[in-house]
Protein backbone atom coordinates (compact mmCIF):
# COMPACT_ATOMS: atom_id res chain seq x y z
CA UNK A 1 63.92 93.11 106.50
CA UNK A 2 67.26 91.85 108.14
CA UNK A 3 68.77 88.43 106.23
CA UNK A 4 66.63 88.85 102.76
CA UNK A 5 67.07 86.26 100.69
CA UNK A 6 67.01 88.98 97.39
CA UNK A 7 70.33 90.49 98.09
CA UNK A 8 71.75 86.65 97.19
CA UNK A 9 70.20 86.94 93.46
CA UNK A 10 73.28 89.42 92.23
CA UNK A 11 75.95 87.12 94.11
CA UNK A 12 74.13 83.67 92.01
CA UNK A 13 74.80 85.30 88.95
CA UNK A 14 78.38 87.00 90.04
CA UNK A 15 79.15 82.70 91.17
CA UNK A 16 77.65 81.82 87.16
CA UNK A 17 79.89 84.20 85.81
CA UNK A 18 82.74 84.01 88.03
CA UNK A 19 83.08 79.82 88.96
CA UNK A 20 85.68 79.63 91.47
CA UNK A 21 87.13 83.08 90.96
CA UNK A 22 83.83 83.81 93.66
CA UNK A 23 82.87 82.10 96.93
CA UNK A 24 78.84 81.67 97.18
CA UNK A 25 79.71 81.09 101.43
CA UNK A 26 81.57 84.15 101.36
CA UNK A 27 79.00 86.60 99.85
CA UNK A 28 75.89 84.80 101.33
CA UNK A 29 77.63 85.26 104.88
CA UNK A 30 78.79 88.82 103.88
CA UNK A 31 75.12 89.37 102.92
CA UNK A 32 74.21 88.39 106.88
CA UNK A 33 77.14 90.38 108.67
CA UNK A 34 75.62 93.73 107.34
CA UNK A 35 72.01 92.92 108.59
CA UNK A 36 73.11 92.31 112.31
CA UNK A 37 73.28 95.76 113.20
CA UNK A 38 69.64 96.63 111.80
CA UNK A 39 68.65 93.09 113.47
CA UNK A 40 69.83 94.24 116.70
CA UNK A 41 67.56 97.77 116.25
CA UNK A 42 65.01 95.84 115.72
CA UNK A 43 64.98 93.79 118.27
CA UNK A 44 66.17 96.65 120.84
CA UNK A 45 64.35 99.75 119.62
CA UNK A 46 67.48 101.27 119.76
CA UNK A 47 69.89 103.19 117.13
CA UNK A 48 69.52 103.85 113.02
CA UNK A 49 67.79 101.28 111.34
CA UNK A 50 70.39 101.03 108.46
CA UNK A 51 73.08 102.93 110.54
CA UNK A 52 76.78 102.89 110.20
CA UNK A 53 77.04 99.09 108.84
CA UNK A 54 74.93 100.18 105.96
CA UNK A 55 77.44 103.12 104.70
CA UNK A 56 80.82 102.40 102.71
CA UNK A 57 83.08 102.81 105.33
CA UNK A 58 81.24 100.20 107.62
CA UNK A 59 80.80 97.38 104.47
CA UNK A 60 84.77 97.82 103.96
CA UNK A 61 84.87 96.87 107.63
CA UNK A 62 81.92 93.99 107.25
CA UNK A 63 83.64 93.03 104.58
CA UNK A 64 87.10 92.44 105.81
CA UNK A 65 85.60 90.73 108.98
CA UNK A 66 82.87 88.54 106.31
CA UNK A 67 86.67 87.62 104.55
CA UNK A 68 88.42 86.47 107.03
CA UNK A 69 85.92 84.50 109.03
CA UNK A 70 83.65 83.58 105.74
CA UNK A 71 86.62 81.41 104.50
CA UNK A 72 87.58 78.99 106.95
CA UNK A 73 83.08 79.05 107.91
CA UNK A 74 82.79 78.14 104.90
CA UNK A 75 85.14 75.47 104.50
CA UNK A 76 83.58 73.78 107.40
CA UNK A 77 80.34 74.51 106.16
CA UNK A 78 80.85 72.67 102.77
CA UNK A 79 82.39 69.40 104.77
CA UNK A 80 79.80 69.51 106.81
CA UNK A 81 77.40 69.35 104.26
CA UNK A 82 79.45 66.32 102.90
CA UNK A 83 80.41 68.85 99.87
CA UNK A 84 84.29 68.72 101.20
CA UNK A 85 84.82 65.31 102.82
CA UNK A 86 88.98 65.41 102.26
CA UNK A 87 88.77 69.22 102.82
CA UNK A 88 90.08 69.48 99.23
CA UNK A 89 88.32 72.73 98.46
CA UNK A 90 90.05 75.61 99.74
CA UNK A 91 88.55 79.46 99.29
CA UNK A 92 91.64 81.12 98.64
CA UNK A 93 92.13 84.68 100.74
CA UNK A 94 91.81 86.42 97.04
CA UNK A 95 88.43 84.59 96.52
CA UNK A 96 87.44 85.21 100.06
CA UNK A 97 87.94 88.73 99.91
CA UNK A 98 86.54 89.26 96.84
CA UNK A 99 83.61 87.85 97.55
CA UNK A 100 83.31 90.07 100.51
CA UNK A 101 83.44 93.02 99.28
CA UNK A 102 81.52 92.37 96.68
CA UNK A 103 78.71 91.14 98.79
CA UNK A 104 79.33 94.26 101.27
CA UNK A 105 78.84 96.51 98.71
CA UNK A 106 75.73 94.98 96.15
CA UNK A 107 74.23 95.46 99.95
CA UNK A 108 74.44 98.64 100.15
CA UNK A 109 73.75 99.41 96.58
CA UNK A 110 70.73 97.63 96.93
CA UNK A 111 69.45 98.96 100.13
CA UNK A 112 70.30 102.24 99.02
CA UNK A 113 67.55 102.09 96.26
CA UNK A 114 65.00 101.24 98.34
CA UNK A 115 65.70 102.86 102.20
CA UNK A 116 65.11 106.72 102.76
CA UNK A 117 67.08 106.15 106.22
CA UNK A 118 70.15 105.13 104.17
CA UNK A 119 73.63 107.53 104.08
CA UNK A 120 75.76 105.25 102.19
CA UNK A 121 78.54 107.70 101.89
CA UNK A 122 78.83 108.89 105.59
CA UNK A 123 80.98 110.30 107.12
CA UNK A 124 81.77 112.14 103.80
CA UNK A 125 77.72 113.21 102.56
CA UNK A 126 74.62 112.28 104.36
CA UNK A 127 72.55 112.45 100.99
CA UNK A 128 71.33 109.43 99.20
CA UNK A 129 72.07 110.03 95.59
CA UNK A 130 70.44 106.03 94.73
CA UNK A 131 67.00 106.11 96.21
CA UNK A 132 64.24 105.57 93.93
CA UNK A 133 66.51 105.24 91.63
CA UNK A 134 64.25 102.47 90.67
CA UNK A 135 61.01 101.50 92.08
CA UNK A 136 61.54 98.69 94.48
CA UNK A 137 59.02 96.38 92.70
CA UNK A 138 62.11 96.43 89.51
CA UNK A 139 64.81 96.20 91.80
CA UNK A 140 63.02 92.84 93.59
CA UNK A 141 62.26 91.62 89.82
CA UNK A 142 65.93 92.22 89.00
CA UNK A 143 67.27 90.24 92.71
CA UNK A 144 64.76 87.54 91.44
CA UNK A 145 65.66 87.71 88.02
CA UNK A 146 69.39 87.53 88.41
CA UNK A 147 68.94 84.74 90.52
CA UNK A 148 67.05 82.45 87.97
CA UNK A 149 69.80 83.45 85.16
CA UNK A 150 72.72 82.56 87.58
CA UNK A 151 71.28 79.95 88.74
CA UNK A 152 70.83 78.91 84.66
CA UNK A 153 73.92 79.75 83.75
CA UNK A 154 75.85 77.97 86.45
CA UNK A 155 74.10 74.72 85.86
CA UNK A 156 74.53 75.30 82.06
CA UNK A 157 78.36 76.03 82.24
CA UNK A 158 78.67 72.91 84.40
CA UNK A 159 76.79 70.63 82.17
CA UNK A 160 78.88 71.95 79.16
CA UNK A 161 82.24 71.28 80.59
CA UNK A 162 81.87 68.37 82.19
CA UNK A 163 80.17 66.51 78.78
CA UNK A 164 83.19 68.19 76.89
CA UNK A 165 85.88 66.06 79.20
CA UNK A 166 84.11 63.34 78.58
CA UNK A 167 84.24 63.33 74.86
């Protein structure tokens, strides 16, 4: 299904562990550049379900696109959600970028488990080394999962450094 919500558990976590070294924005719209193409089969009937944006060599492309117009989407996204009002946070290009790719590629990892139609290594092999690698009921426990421990560990870090500035 185009624009899951699982494929953001890994990136909560990666934001927990990372802080600011990782932009949220950035994966999360990473995470909904690689699902147009399979949105656009399945709205048209037409083409590979998990075609050419779904290999390596497409999410290096996603991602660079994902970088470059993630940041500045982003930025506006956080003042418009009254997170930014001054426009003091600024994604840096490293940040942006590695975010992308990161998101690019935990999407094809992850859709490579679970989609027979996958090539994730095309042009170069058509075979899918990663499917069934687990059962998709672990993998969606382990989106979930890393989700709710991000999301813990985020809040956690937070909590810790802000009551140690205040002491």
């Amino acid at each position: 299904m185009p624009f899951t919500p699982l494929h953001m558990g890994p990136g909560i976590l990666i934001k927990a562990l990372l802080q600011s070294s990782f932009s949220l924005m950035v994966f999360g719209w990473s995470q909904i550049v690689m699902d147009i193409q399979p949105l656009i089969v399945l709205i048209t009937g037409e083409g590979h379900l998990h075609g050419f944006s779904h290999t390596y060599v497409g999410a290096s492309l996603l991602a660079i696109f994902s970088a470059l117009s993630g940041k500045y989407l982003s930025e506006i996204g956080l003042y418009l959600l009254d997170m930014n009002p001054n426009w003091q946070i600024k994604i840096s290009w490293w940040v942006a970028f590695l975010s992308a790719f990161i998101g690019s590629y935990s999407h094809v990892i992850i859709d490579s488990i679970m989609h027979a139609d996958m090539e994730p290594f095309f042009p170069f092999d058509s075979e899918n080394r990663l499917l069934g690698f687990i059962s998709v009921e672990l993998l969606h426990k382990l989106c979930i999962y890393s989700a709710l421990l991000g999301g813990a560990l985020y809040y956690g870090m937070n909590w810790i450094f802000r009551n140690k500035r205040s002491m």
